[in-house]
Protein backbone atom coordinates (compact mmCIF):
# COMPACT_ATOMS: atom_id res chain seq x y z
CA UNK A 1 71.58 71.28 91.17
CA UNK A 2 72.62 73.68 93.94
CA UNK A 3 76.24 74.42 95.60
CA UNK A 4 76.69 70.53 96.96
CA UNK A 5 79.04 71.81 99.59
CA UNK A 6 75.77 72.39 101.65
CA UNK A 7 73.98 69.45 101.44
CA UNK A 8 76.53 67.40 102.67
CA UNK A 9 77.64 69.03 105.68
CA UNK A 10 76.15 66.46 107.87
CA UNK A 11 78.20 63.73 106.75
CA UNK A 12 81.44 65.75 107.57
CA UNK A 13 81.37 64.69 111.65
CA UNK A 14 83.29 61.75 111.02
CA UNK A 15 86.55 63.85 109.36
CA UNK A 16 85.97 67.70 110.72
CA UNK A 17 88.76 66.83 113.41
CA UNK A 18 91.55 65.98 111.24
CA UNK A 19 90.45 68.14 108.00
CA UNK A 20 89.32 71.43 109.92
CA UNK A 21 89.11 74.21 107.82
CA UNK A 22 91.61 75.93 109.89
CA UNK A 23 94.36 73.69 109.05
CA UNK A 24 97.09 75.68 108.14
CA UNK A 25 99.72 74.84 105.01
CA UNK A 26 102.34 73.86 107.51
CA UNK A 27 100.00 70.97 108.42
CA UNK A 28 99.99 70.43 105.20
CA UNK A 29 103.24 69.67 104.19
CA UNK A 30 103.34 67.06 107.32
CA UNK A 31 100.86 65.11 105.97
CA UNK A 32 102.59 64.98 102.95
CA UNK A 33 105.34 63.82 104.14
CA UNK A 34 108.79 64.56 103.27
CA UNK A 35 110.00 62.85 100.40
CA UNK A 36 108.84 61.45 96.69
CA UNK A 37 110.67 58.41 96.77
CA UNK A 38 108.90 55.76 95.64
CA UNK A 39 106.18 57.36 93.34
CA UNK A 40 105.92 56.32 89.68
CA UNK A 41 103.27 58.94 88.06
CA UNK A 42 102.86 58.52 84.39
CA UNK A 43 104.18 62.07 82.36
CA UNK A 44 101.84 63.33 79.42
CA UNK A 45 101.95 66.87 78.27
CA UNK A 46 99.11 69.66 79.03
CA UNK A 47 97.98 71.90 76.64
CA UNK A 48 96.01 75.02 76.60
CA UNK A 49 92.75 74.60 75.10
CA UNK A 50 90.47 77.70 74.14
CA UNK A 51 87.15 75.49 76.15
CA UNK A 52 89.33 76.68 79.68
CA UNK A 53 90.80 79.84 79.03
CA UNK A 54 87.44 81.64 80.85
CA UNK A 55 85.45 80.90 84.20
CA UNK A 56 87.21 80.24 87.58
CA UNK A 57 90.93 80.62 86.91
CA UNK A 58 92.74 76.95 88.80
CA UNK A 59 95.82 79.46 89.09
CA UNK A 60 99.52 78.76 87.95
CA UNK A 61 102.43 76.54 89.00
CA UNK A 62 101.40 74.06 92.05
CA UNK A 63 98.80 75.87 93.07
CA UNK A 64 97.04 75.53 90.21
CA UNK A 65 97.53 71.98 89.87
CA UNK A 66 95.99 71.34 93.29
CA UNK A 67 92.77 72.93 92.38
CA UNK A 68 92.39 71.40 89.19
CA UNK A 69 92.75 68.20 91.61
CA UNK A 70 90.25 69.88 94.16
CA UNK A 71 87.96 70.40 91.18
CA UNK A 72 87.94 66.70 90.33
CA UNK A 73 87.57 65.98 94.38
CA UNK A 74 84.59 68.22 94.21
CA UNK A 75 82.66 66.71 91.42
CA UNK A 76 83.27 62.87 92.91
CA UNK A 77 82.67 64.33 96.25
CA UNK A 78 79.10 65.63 94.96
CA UNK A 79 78.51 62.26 93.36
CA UNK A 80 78.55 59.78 96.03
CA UNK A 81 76.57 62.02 98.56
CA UNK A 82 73.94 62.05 96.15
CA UNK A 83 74.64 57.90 95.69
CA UNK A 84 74.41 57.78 99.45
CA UNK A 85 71.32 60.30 99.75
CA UNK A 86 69.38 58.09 97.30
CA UNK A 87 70.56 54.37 97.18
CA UNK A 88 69.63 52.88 94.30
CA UNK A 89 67.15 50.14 94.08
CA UNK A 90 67.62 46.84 96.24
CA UNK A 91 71.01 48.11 96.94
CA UNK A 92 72.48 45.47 99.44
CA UNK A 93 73.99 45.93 102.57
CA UNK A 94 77.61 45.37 101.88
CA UNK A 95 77.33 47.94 98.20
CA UNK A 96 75.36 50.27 100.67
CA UNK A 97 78.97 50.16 103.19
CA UNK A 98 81.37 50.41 99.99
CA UNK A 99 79.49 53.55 99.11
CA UNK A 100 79.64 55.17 102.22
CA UNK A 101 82.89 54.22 102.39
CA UNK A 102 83.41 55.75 99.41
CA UNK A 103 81.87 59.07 99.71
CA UNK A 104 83.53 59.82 103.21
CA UNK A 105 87.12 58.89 101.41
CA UNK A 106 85.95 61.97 98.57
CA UNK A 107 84.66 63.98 101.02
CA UNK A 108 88.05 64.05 103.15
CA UNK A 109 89.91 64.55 99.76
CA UNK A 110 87.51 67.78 99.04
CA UNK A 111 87.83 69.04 102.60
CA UNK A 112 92.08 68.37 102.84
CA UNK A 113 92.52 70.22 99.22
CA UNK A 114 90.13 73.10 100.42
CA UNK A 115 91.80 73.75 103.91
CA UNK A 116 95.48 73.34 102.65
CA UNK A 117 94.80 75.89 99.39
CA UNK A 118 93.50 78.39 102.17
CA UNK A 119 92.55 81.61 100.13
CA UNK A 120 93.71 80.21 96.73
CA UNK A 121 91.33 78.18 96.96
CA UNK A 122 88.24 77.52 93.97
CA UNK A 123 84.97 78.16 95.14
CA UNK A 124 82.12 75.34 95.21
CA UNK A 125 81.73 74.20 91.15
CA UNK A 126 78.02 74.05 90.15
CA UNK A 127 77.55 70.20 88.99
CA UNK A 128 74.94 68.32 86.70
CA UNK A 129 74.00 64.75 87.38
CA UNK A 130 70.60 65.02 85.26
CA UNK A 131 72.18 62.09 82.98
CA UNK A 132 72.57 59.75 86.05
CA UNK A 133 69.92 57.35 87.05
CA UNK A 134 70.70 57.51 90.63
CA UNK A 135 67.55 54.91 91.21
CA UNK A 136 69.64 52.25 89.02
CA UNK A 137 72.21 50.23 90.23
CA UNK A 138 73.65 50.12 86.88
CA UNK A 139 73.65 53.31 85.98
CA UNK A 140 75.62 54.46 89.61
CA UNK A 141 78.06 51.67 88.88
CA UNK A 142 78.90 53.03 85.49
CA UNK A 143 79.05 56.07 86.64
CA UNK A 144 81.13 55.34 89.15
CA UNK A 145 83.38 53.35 87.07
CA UNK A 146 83.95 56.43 84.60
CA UNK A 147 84.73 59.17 87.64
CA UNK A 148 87.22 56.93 88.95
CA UNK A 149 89.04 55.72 86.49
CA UNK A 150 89.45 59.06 85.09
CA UNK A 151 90.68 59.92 88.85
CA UNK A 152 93.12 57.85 88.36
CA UNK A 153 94.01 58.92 85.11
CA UNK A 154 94.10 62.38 85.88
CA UNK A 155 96.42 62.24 88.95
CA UNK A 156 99.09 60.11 86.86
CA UNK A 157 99.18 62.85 83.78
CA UNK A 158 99.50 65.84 86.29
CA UNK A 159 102.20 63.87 88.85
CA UNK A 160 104.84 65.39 86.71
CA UNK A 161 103.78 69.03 86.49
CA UNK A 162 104.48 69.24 90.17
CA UNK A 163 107.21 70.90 91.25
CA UNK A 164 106.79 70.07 94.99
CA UNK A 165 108.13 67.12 96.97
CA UNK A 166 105.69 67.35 99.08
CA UNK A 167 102.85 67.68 97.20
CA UNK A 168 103.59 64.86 94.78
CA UNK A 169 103.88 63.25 97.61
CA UNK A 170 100.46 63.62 98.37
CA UNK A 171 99.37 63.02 95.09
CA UNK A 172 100.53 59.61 95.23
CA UNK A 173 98.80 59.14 98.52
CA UNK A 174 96.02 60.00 97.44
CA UNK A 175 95.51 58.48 93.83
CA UNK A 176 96.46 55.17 95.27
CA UNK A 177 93.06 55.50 96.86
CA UNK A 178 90.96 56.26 94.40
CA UNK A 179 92.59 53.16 92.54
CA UNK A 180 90.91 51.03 95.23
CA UNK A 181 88.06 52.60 94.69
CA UNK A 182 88.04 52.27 91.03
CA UNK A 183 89.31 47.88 91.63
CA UNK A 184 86.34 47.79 93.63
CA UNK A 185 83.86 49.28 91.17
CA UNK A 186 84.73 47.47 88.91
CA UNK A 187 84.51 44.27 90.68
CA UNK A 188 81.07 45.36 91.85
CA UNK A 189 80.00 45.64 88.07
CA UNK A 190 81.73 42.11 87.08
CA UNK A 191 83.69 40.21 89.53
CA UNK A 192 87.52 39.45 88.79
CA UNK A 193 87.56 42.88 86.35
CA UNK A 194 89.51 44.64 88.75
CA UNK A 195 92.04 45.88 86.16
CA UNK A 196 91.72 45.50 82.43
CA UNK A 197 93.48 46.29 79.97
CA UNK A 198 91.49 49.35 78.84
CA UNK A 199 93.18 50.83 81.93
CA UNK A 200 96.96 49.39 81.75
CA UNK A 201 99.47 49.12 79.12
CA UNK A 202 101.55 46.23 78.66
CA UNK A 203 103.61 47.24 80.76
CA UNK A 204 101.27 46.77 83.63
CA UNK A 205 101.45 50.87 84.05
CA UNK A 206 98.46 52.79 84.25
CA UNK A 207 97.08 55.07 81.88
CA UNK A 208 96.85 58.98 81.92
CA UNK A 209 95.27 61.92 80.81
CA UNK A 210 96.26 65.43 80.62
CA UNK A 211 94.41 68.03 82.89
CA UNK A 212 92.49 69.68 79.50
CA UNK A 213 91.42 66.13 78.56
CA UNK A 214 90.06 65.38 81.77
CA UNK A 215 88.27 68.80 82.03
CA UNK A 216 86.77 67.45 78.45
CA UNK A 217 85.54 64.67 79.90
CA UNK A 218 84.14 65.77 83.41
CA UNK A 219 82.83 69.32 81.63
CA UNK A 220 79.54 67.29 80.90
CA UNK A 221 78.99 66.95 84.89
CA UNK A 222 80.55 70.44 86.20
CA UNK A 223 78.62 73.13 85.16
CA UNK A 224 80.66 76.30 86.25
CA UNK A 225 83.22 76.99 83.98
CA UNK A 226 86.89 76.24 84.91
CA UNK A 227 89.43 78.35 83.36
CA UNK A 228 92.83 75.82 83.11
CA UNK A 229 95.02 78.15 80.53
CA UNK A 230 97.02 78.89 83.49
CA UNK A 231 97.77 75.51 84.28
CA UNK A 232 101.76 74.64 84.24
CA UNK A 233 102.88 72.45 81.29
């Protein structure tokens, strides 16, 4: 599949005010906001792992963190353009408006992460959605269901590797969204599974994965290689 950063660049109208690419890091920080108060992110431990010590470096320290999250932006990004490029069968109406909805929420992320890392930014990744029946409803769902939850996932086991107060901010922003996304999948796929408890402890907290086991999981979709061994720990 070709750099997906070009085939969706008319579906960017909508957000190109707010997430120009010539938003500066100042801007930023406002939209951040000021202060972590109020942000539970669940802690697990990142190690280096010799399948992301070549490719496309994510960098060190925060930096690094937010492209590993750009990365992940990226490859959902790619996935619901394609979702809303070629609906699958007898899609309805309303699923038809939640995916829309969807991609335009993935395709702010992408653009915020790209214009607020500037020049330390990642390039476009490469990905592979040959094991995605994009014409079946179930296959998109599932699909669906996987990226996000591991969204999810992947934002709580990196909240503590930022040093920032104003990006953890944002991180908490912004993974409470993709946790309504990932409710509402679910509830698409079987009504009143909005949270399970393949998903939460018992403790009603939400589970999380470490940046080099979500790289493992996402590596079948992204085919340019992502080096992560610089990635804070």
């Amino acid at each position: 599949m070709k750099n997906f950063e070009k085939d969706d660049q008319e579906l960017q109208v909508e957000n190109e005010t707010f997430f120009s690419k010539s938003m500066q890091r100042r801007n930023f920080l406002q939209y951040a906001g000021a202060s972590a108060a109020g942000i539970a992110l669940v802690a697990a431990g990142c190690k280096k792992d010799d399948n992301f010590n070549r490719g496309i470096d994510l960098g060190t320290g925060d930096i690094g963190i937010l492209n590993y999250a750009y990365a992940l932006e990226q490859l959902e990004a790619a996935f619901y353009t394609q979702v809303a490029l070629t609906p699958y069968a007898s899609i309805s109406s309303t699923e038809s408006a939640y995916m829309t909805a969807i991609r335009d929420h993935e395709v702010a992320h992408r653009e915020f992460f790209k214009a607020a890392l500037g020049n330390s930014a990642i390039p476009g990744l490469e990905v592979d959605f040959s094991s995605i029946n994009f014409a079946s409803r179930d296959s998109v769902l599932a699909s669906a269901k996987a990226f996000e939850d591991l969204g999810v996932t992947a934002y709580n086991g990196a909240g503590y590797l930022i040093k920032s107060a104003d990006y953890l901010t944002l991180a908490g922003k912004i993974v409470s969204v993709e946790a309504r996304h990932a409710a509402l999948i679910r509830d698409l796929i079987t009504p009143g599974t909005f949270v399970g408890p393949d998903v939460v402890d018992a403790n009603a907290v939400n589970n999380s994965r470490t940046p080099i086991e979500v790289l493992t999981m996402a590596k079948k979709y992204i085919v340019t290689e992502i080096n992560a061994s610089n990635l804070p720990s």
